[in-house]
PDB file of N, CA and C in Angstrom:
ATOM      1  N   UNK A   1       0.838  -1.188   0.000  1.00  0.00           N
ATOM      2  CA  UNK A   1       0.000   0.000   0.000  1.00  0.00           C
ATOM      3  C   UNK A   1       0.877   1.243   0.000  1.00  0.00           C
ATOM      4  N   UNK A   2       0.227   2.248  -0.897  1.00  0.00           N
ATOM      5  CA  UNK A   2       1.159   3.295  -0.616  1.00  0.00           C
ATOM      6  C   UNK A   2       0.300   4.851  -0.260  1.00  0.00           C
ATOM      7  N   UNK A   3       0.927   5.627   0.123  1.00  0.00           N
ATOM      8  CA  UNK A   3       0.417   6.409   0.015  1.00  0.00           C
ATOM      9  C   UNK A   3      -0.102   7.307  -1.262  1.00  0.00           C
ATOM     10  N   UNK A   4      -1.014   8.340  -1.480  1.00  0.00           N
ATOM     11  CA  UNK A   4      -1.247   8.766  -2.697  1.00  0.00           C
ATOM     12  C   UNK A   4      -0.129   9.931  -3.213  1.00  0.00           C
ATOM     13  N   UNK A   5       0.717  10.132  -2.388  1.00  0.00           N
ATOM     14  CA  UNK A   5       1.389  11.320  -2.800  1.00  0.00           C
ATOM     15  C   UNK A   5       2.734  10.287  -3.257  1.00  0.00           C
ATOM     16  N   UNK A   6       3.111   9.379  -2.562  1.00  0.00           N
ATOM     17  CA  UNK A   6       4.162   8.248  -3.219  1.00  0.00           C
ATOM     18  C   UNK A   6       3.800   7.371  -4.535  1.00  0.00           C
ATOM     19  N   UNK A   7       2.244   7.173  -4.336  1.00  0.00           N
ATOM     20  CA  UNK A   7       2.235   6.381  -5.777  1.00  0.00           C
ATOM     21  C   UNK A   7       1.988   7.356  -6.418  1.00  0.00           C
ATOM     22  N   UNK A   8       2.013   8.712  -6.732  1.00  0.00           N
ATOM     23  CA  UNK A   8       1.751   9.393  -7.716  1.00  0.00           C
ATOM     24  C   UNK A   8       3.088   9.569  -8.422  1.00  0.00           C
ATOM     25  N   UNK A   9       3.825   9.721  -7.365  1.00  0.00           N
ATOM     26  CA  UNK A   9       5.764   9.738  -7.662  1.00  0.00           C
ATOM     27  C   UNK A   9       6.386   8.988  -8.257  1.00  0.00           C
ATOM     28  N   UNK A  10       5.614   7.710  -7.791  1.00  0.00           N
ATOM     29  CA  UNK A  10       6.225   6.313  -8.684  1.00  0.00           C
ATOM     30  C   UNK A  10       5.907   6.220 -10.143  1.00  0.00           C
ATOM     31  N   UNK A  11       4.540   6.642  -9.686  1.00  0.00           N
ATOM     32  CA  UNK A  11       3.635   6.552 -11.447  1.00  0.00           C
ATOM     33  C   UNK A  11       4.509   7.827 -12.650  1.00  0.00           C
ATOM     34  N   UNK A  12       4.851   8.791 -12.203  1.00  0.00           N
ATOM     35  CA  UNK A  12       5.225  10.063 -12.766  1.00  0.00           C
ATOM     36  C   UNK A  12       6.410   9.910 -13.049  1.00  0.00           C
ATOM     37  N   UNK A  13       7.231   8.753 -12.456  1.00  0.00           N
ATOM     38  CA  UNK A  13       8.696   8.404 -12.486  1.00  0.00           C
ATOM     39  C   UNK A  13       8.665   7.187 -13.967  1.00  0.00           C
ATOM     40  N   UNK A  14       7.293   6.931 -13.996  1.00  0.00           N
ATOM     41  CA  UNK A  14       7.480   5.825 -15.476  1.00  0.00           C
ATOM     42  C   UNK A  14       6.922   6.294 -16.401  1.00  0.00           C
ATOM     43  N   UNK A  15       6.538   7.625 -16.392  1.00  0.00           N
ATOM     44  CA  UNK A  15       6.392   8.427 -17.855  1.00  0.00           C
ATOM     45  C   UNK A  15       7.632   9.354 -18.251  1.00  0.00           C
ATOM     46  N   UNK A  16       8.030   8.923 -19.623  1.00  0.00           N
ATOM     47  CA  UNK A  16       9.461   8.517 -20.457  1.00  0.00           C
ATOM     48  C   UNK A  16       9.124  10.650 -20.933  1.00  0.00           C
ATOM     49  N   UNK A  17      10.077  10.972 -20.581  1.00  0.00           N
ATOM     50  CA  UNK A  17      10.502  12.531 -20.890  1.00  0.00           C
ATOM     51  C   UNK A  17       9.587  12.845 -22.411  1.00  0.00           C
ATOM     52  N   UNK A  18       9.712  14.479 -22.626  1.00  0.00           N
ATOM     53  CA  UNK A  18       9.192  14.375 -24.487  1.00  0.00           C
ATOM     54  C   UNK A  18      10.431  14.050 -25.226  1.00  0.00           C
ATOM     55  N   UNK A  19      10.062  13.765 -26.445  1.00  0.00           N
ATOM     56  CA  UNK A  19      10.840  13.653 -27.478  1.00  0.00           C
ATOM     57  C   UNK A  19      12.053  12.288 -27.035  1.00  0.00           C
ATOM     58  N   UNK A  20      11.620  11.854 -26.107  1.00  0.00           N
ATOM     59  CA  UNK A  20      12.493  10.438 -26.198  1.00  0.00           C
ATOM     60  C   UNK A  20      12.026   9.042 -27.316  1.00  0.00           C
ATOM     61  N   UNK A  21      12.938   8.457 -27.571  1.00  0.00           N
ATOM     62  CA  UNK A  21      12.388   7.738 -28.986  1.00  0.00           C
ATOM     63  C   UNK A  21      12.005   6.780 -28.378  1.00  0.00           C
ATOM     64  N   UNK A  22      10.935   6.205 -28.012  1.00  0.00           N
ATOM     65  CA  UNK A  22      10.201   4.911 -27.210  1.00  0.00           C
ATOM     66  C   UNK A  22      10.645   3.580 -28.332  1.00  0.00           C
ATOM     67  N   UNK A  23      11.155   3.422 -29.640  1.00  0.00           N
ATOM     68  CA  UNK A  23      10.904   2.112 -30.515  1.00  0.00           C
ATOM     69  C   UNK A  23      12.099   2.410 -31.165  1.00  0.00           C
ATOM     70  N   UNK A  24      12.740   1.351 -30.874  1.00  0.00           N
ATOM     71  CA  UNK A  24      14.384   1.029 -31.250  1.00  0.00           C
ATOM     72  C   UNK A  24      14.197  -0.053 -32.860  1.00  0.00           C
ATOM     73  N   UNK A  25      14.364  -0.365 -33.359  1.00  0.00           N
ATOM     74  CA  UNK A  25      14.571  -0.530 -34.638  1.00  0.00           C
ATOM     75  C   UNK A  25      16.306  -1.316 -34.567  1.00  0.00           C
ATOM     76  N   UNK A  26      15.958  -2.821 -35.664  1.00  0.00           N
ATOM     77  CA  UNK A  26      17.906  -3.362 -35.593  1.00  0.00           C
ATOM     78  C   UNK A  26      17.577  -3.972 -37.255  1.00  0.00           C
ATOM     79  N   UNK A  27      18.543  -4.575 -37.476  1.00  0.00           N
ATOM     80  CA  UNK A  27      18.922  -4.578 -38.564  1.00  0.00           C
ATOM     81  C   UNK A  27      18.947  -3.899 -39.567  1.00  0.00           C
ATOM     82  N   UNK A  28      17.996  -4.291 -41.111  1.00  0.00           N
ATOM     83  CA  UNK A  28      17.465  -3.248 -42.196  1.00  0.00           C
ATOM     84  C   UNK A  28      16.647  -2.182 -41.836  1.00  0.00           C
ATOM     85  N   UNK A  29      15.705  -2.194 -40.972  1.00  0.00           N
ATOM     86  CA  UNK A  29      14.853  -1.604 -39.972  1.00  0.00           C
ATOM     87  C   UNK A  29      15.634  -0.345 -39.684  1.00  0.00           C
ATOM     88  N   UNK A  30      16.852  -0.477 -39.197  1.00  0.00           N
ATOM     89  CA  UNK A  30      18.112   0.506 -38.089  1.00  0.00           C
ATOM     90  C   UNK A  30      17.777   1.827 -38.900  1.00  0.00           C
ATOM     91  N   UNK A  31      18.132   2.742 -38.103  1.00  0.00           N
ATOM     92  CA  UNK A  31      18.200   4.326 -38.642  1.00  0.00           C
ATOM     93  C   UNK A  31      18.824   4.518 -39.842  1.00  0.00           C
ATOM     94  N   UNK A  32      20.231   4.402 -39.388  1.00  0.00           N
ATOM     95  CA  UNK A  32      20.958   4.155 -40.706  1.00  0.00           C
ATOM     96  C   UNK A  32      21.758   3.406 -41.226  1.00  0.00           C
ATOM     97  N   UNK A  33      20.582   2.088 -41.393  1.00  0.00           N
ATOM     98  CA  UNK A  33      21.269   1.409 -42.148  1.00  0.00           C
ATOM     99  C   UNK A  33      21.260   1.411 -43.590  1.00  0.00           C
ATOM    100  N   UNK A  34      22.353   1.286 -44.706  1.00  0.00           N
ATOM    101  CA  UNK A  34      22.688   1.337 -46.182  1.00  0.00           C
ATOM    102  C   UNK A  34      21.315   1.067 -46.576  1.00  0.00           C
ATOM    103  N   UNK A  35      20.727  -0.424 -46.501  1.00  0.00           N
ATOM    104  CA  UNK A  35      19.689  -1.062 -47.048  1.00  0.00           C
ATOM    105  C   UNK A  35      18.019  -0.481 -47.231  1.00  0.00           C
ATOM    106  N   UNK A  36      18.201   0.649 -45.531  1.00  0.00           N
ATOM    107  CA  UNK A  36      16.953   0.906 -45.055  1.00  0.00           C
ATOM    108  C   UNK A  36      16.123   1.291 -46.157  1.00  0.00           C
ATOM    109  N   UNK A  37      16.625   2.517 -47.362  1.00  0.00           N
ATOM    110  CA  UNK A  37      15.549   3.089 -48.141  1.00  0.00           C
ATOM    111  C   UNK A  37      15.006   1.865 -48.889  1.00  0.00           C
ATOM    112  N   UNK A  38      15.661   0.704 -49.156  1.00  0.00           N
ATOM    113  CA  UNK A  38      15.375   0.112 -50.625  1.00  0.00           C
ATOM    114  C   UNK A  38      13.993  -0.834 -49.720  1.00  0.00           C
ATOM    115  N   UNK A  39      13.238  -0.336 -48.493  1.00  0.00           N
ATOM    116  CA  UNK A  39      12.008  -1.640 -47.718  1.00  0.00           C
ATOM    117  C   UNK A  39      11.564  -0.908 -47.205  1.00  0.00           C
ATOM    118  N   UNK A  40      11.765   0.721 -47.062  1.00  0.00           N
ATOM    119  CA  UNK A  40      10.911   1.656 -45.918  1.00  0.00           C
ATOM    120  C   UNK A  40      10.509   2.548 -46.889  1.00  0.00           C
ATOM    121  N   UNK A  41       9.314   2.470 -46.871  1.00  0.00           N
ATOM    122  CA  UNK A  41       8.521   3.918 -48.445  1.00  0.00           C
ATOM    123  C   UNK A  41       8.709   5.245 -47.311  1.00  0.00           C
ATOM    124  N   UNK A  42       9.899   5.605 -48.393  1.00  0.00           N
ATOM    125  CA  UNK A  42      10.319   7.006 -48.489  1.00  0.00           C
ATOM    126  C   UNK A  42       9.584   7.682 -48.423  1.00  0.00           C
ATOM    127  N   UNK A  43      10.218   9.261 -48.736  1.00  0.00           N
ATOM    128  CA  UNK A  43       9.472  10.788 -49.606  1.00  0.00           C
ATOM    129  C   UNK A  43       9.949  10.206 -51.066  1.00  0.00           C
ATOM    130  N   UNK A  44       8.450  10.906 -51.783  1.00  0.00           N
ATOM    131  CA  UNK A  44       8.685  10.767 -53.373  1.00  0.00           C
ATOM    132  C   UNK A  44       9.432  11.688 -53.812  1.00  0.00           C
ATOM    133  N   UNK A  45       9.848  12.281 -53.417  1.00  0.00           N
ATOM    134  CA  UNK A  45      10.983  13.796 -54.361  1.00  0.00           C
ATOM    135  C   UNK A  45      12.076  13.243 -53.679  1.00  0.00           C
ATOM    136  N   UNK A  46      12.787  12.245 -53.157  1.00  0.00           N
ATOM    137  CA  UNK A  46      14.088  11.947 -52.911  1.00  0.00           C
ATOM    138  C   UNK A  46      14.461  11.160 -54.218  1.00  0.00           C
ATOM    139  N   UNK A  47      15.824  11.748 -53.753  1.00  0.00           N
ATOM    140  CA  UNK A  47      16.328  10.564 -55.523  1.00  0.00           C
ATOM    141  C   UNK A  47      16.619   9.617 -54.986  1.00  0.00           C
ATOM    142  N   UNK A  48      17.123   8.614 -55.704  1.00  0.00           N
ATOM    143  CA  UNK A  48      17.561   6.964 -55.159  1.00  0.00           C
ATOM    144  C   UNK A  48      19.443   6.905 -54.702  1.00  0.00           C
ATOM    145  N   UNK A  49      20.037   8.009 -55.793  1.00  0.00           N
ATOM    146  CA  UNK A  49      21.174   7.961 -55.396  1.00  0.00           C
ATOM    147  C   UNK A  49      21.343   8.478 -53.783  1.00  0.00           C
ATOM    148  N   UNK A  50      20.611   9.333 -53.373  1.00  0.00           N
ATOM    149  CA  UNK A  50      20.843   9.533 -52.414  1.00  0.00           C
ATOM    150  C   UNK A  50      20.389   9.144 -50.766  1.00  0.00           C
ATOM    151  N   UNK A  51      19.550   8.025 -51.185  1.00  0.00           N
ATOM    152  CA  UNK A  51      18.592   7.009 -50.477  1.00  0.00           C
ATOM    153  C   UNK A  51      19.851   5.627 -50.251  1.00  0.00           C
ATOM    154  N   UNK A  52      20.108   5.558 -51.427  1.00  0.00           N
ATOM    155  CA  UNK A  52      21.758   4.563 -51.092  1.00  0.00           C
ATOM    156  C   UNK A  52      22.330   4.335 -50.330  1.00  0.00           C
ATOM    157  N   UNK A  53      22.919   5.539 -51.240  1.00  0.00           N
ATOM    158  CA  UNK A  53      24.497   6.052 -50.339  1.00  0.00           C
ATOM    159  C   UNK A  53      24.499   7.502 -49.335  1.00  0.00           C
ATOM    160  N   UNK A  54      23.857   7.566 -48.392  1.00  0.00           N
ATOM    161  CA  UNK A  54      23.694   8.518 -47.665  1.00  0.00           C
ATOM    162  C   UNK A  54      24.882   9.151 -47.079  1.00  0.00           C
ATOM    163  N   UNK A  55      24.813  10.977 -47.498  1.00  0.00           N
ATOM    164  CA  UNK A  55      26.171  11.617 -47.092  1.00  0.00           C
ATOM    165  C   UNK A  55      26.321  11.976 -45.371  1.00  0.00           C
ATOM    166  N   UNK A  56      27.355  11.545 -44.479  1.00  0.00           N
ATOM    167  CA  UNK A  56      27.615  11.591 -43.216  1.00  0.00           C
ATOM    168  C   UNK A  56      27.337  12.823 -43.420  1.00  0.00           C
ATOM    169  N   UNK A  57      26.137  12.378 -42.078  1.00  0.00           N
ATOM    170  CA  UNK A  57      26.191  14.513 -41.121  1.00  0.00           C
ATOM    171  C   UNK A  57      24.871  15.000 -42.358  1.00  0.00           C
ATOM    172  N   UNK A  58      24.803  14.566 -43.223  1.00  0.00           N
ATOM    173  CA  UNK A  58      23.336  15.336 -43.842  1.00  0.00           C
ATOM    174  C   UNK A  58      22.060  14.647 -43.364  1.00  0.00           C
ATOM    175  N   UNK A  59      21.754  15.462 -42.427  1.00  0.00           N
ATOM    176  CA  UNK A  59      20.157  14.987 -42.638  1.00  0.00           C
ATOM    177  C   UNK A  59      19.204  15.461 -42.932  1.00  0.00           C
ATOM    178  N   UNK A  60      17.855  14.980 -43.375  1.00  0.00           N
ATOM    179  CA  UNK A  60      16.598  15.232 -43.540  1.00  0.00           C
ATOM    180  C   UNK A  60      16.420  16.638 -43.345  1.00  0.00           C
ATOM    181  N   UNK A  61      16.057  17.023 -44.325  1.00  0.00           N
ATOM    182  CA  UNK A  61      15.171  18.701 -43.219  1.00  0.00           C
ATOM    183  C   UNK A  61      13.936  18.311 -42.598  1.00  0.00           C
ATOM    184  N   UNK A  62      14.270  18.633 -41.246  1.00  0.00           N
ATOM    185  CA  UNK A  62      12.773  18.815 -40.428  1.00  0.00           C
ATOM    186  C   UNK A  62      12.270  19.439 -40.847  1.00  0.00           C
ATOM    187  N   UNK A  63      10.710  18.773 -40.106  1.00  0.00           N
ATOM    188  CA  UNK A  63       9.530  19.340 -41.068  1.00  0.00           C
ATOM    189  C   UNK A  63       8.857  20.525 -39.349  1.00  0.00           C
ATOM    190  N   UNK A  64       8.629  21.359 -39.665  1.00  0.00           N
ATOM    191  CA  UNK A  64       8.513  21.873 -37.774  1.00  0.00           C
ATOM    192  C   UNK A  64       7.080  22.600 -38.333  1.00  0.00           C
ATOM    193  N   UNK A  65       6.458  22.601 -37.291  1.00  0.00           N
ATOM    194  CA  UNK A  65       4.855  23.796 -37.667  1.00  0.00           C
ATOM    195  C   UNK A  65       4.982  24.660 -36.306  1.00  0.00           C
ATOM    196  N   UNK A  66       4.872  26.072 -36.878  1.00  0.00           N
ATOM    197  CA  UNK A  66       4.865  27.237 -36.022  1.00  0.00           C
ATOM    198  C   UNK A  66       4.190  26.961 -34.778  1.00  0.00           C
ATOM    199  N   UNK A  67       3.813  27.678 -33.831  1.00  0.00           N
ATOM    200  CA  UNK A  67       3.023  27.463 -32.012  1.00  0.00           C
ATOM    201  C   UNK A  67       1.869  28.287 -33.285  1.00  0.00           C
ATOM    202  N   UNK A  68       1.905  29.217 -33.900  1.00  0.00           N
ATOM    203  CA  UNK A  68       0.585  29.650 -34.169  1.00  0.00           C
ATOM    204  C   UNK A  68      -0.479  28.627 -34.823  1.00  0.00           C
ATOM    205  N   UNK A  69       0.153  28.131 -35.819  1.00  0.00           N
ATOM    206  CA  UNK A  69      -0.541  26.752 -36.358  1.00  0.00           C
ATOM    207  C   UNK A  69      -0.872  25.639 -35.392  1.00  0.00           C
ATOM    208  N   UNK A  70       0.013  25.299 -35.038  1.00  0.00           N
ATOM    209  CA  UNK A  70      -0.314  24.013 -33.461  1.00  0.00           C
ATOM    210  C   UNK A  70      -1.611  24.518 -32.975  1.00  0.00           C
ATOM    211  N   UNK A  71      -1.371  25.863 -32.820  1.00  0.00           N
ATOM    212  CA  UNK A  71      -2.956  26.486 -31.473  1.00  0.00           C
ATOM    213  C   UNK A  71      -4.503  26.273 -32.826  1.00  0.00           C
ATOM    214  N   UNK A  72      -4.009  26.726 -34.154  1.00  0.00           N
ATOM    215  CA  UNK A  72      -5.048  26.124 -34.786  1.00  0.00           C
ATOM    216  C   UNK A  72      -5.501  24.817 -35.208  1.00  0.00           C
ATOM    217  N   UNK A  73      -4.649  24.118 -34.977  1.00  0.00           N
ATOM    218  CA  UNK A  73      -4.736  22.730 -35.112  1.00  0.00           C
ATOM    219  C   UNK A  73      -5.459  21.770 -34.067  1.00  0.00           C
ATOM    220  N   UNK A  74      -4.574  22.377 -32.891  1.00  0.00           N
ATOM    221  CA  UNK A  74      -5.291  22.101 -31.254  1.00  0.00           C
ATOM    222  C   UNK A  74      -6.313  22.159 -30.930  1.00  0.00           C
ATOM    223  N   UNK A  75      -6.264  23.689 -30.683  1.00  0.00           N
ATOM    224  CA  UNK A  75      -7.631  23.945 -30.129  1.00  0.00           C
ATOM    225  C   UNK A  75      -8.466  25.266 -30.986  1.00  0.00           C
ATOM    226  N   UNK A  76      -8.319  25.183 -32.194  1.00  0.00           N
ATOM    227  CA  UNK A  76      -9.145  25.559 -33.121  1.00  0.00           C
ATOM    228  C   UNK A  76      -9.221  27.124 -32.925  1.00  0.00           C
ATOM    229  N   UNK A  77      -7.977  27.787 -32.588  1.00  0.00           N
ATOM    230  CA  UNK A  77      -7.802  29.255 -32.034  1.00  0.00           C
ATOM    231  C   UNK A  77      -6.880  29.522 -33.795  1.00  0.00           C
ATOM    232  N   UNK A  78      -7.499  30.506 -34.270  1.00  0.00           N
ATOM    233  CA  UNK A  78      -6.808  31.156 -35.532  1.00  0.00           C
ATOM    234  C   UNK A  78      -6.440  32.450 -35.414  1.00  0.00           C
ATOM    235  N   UNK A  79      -5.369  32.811 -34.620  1.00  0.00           N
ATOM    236  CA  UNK A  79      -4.103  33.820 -34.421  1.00  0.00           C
ATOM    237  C   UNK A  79      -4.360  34.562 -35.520  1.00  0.00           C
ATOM    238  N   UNK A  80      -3.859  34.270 -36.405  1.00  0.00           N
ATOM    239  CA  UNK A  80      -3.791  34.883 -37.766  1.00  0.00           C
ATOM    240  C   UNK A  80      -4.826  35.531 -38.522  1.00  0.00           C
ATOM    241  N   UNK A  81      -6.016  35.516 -38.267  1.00  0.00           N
ATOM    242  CA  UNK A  81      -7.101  35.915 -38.645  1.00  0.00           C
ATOM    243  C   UNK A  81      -7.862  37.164 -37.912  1.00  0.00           C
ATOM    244  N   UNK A  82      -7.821  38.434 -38.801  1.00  0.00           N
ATOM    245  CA  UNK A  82      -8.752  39.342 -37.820  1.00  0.00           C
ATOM    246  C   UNK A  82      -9.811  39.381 -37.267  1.00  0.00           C
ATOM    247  N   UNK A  83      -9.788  39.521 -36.033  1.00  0.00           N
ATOM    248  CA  UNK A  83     -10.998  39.693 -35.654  1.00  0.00           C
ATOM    249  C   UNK A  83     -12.598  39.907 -36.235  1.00  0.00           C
ATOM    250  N   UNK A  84     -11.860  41.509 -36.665  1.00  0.00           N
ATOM    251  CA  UNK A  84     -12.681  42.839 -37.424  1.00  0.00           C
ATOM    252  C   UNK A  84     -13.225  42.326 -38.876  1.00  0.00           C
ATOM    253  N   UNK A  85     -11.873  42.287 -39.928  1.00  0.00           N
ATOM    254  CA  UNK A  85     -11.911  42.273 -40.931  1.00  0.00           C
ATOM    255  C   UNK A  85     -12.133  41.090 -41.661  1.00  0.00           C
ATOM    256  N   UNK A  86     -11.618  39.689 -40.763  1.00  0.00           N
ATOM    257  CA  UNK A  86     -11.292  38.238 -41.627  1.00  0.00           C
ATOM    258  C   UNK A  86      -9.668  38.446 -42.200  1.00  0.00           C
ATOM    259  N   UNK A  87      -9.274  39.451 -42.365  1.00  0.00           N
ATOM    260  CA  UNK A  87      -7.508  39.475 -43.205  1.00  0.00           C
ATOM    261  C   UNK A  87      -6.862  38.652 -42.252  1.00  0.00           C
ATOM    262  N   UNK A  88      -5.480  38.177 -42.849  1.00  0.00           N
ATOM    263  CA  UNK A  88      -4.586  37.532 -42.347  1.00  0.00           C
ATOM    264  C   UNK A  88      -3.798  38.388 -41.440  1.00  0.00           C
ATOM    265  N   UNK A  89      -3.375  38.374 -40.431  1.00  0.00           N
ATOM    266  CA  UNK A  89      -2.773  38.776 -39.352  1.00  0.00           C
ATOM    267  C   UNK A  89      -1.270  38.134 -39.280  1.00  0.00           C
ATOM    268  N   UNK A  90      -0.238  39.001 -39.196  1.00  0.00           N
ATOM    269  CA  UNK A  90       1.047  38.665 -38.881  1.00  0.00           C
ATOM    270  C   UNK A  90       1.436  38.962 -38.021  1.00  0.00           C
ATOM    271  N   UNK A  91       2.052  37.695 -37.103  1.00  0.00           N
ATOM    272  CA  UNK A  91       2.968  37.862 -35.716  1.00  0.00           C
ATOM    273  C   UNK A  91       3.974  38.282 -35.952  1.00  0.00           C
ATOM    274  N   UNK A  92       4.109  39.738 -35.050  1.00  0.00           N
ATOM    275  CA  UNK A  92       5.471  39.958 -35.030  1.00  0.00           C
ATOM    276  C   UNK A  92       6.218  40.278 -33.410  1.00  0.00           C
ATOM    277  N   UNK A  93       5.461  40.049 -32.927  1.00  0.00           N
ATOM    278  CA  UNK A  93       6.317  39.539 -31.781  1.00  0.00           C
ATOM    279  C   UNK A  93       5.668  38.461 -30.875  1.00  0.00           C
ATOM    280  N   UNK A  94       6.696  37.850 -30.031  1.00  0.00           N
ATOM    281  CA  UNK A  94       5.837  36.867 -28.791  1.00  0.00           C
ATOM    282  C   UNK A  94       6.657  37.018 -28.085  1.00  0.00           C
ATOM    283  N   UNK A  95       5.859  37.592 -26.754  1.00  0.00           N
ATOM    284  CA  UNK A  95       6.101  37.971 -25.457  1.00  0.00           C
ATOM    285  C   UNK A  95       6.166  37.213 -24.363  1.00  0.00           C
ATOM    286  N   UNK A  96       7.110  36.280 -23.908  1.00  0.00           N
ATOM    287  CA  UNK A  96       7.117  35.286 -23.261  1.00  0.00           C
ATOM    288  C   UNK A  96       7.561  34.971 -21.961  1.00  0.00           C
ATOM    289  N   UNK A  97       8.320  36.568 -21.471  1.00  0.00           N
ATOM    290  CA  UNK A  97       8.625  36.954 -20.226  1.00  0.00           C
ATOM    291  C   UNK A  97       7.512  36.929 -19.232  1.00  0.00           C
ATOM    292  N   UNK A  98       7.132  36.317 -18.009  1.00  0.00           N
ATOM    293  CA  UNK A  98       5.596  36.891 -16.751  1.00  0.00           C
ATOM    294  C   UNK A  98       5.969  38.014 -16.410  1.00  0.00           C
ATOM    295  N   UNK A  99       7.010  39.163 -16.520  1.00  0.00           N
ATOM    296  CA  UNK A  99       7.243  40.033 -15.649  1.00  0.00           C
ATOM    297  C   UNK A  99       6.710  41.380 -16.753  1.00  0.00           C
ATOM    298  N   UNK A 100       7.335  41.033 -18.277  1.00  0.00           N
ATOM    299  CA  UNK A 100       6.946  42.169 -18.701  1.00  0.00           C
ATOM    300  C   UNK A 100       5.067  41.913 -19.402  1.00  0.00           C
ATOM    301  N   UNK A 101       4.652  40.252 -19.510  1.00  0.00           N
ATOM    302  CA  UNK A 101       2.912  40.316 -19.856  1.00  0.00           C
ATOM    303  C   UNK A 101       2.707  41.232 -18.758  1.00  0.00           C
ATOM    304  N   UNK A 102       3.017  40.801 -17.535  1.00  0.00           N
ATOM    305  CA  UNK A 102       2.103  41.359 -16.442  1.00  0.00           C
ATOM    306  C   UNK A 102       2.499  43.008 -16.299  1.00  0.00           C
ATOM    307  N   UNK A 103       3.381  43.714 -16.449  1.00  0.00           N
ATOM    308  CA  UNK A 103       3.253  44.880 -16.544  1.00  0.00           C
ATOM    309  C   UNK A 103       2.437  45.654 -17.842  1.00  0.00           C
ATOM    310  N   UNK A 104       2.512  45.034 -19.368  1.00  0.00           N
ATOM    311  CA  UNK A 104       1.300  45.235 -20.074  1.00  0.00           C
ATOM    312  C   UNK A 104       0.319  44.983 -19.578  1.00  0.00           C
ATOM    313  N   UNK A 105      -0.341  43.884 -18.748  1.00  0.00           N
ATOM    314  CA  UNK A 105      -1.422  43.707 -18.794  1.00  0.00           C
ATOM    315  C   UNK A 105      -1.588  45.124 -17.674  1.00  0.00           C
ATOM    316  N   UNK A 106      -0.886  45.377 -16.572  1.00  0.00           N
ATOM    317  CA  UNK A 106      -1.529  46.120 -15.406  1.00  0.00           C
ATOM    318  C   UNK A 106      -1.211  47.648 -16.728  1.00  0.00           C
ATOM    319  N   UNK A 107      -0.579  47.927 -17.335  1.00  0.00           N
ATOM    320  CA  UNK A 107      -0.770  49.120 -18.042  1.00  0.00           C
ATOM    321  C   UNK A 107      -2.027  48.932 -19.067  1.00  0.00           C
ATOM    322  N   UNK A 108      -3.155  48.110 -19.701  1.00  0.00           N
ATOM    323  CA  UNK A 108      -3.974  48.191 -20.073  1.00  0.00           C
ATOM    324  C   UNK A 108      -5.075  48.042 -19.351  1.00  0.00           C
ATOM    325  N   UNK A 109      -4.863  47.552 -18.199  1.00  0.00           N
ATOM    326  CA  UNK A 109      -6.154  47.385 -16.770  1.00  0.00           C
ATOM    327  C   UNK A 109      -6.551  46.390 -16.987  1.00  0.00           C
ATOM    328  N   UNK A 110      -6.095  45.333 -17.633  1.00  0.00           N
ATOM    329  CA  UNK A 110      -6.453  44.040 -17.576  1.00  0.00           C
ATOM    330  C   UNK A 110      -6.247  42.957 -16.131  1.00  0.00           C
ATOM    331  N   UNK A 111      -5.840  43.730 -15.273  1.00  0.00           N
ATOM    332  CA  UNK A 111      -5.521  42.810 -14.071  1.00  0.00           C
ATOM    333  C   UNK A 111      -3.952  42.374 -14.383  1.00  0.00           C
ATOM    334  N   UNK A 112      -3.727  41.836 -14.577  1.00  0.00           N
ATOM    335  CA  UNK A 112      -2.294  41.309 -14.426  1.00  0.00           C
ATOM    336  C   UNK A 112      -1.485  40.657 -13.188  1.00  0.00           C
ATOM    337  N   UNK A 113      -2.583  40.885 -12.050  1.00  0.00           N
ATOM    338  CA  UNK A 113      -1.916  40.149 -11.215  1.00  0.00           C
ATOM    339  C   UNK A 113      -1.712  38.618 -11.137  1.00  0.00           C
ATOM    340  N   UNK A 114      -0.021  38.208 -10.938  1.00  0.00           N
ATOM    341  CA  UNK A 114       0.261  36.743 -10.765  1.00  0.00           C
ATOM    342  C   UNK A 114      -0.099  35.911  -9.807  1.00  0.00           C
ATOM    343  N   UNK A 115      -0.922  34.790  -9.692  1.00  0.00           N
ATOM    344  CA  UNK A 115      -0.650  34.248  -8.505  1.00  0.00           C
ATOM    345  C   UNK A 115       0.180  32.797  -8.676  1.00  0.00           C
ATOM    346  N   UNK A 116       1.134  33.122  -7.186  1.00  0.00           N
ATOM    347  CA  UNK A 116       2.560  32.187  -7.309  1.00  0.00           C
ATOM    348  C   UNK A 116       2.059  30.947  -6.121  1.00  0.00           C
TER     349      UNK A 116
END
């Protein structure tokens, strides 16, 4: 028996960090192995020469999607879109400091107070 504040510790101790690779892969399968392209369906705009013989240290370009897209994807929030008008909206900054939101917010009277 444990307590609830210990089994929560235990439980929280067997969820694996982000971006850790949970599925290991060996042989033709392997990351990089020679063989891998010629049994794993590729990208169609790669050539074959270079599916082969792969050059050390080049990899793939990541494919990354902005936080503004994620939030439309998520939870169906479209940043980019005016309010007013419907036009497309461009970010040009993100403010990610609590010390200076919260002094905008208390300079527009939005409240701004933190609670810690």
């Amino acid at each position: 028996m444990f307590e609830p504040l210990d089994f929560l510790a235990r439980l929280a101790a067997l969820v694996p960090a982000p971006g850790v690779n949970l599925t290991r892969f060996h042989g033709v399968f392997a990351p990089n192995h020679r063989l891998r392209a010629k049994i794993v369906p590729g990208r169609a705009n790669q050539r074959a020469e270079e599916t082969e013989f792969p050059t050390p240290g080049k990899a793939p370009p990541a494919v990354r999607i902005n936080w503004a897209r994620r939030l439309k994807r998520v939870f169906r929030i479209d940043i980019q879109k005016c309010e007013h008008c419907g036009g497309r909206v461009k970010v040009i900054a993100s403010i990610e400091d609590p010390d200076v939101i919260e002094k905008i917010l208390r300079h527009l009277g939005a409240g701004g107070g933190r609670s810690r």
